[in-house]
Protein backbone atom coordinates (compact mmCIF):
# COMPACT_ATOMS: atom_id res chain seq x y z
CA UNK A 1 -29.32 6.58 20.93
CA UNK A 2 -32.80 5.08 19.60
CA UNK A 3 -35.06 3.44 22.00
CA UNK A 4 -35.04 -0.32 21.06
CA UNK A 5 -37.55 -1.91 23.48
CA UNK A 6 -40.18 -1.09 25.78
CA UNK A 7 -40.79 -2.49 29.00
CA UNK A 8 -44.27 -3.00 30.73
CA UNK A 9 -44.68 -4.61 33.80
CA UNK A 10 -48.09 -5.00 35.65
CA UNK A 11 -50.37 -6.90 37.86
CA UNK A 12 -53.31 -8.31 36.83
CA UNK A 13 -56.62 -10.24 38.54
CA UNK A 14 -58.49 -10.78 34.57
CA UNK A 15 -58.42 -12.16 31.60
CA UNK A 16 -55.82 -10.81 29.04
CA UNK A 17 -53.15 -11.34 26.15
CA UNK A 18 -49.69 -10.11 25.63
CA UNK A 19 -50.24 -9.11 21.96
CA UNK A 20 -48.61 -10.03 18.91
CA UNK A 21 -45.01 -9.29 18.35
CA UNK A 22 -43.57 -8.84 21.99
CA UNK A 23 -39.73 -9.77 22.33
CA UNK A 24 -39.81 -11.24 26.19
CA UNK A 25 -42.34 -11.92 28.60
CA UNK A 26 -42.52 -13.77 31.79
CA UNK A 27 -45.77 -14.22 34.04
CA UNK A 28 -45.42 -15.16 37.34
CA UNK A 29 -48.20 -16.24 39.41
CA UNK A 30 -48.62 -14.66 42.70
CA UNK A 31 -51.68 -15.48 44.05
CA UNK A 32 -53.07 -18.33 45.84
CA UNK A 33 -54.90 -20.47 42.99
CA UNK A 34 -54.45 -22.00 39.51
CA UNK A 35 -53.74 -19.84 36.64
CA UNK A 36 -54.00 -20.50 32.93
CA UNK A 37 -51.27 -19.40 30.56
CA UNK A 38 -51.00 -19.99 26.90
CA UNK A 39 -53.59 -23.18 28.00
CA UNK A 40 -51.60 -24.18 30.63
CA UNK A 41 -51.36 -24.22 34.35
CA UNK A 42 -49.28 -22.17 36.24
CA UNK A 43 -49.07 -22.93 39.91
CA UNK A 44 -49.08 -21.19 42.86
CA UNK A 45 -45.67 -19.18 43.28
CA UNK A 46 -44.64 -20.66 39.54
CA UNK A 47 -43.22 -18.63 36.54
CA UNK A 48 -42.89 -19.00 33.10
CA UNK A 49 -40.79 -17.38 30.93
CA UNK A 50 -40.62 -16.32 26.89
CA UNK A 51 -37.07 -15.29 26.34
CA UNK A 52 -35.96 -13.42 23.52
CA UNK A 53 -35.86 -15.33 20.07
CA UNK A 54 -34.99 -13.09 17.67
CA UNK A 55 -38.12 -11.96 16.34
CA UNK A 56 -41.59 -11.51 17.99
CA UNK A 57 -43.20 -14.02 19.19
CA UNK A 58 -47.58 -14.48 18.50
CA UNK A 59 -50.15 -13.20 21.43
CA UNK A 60 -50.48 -15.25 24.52
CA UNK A 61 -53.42 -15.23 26.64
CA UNK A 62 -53.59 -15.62 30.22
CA UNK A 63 -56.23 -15.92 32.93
CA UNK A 64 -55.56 -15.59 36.66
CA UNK A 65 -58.95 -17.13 37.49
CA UNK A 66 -59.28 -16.87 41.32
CA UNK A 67 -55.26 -15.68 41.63
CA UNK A 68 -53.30 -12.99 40.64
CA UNK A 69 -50.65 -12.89 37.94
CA UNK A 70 -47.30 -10.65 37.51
CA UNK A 71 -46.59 -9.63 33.73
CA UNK A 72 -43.53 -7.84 32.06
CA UNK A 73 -43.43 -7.59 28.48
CA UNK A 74 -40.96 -6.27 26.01
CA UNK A 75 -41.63 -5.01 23.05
């Protein structure tokens, strides 16, 4: 059997983009201040969540500014 997807999952304290064509995301934040994600806030303890659409989805940048942010992709 093929390998259909991959799955990264990471933590992350910078600036960064889930790039062009992933499947499913969701970025939770984890620290203790205001993220930004896709140009919008994302509270203390709060997720957000790209499910799968049937195609890829474009990049999405994200910026934990004084927090911390919890990331898994598919692709």
């Amino acid at each position: 059997m093929n390998i259909l997807a991959s799955i990264q999952e990471k933590e992350v304290a910078i600036k960064g983009t889930i790039a062009d064509g992933f499947l499913a995301a969701s970025i939770k934040n984890i620290g203790n201040d205001i993220a930004m994600v896709n140009g919008v806030s994302l509270a203390v303890g709060e997720a957000k969540s790209y499910p799968f659409v049937g195609k890829g989805y474009e990049s999405i940048d994200y910026d934990p500014q004084n927090s911390r942010l919890r990331i898994l992709e598919i692709f």
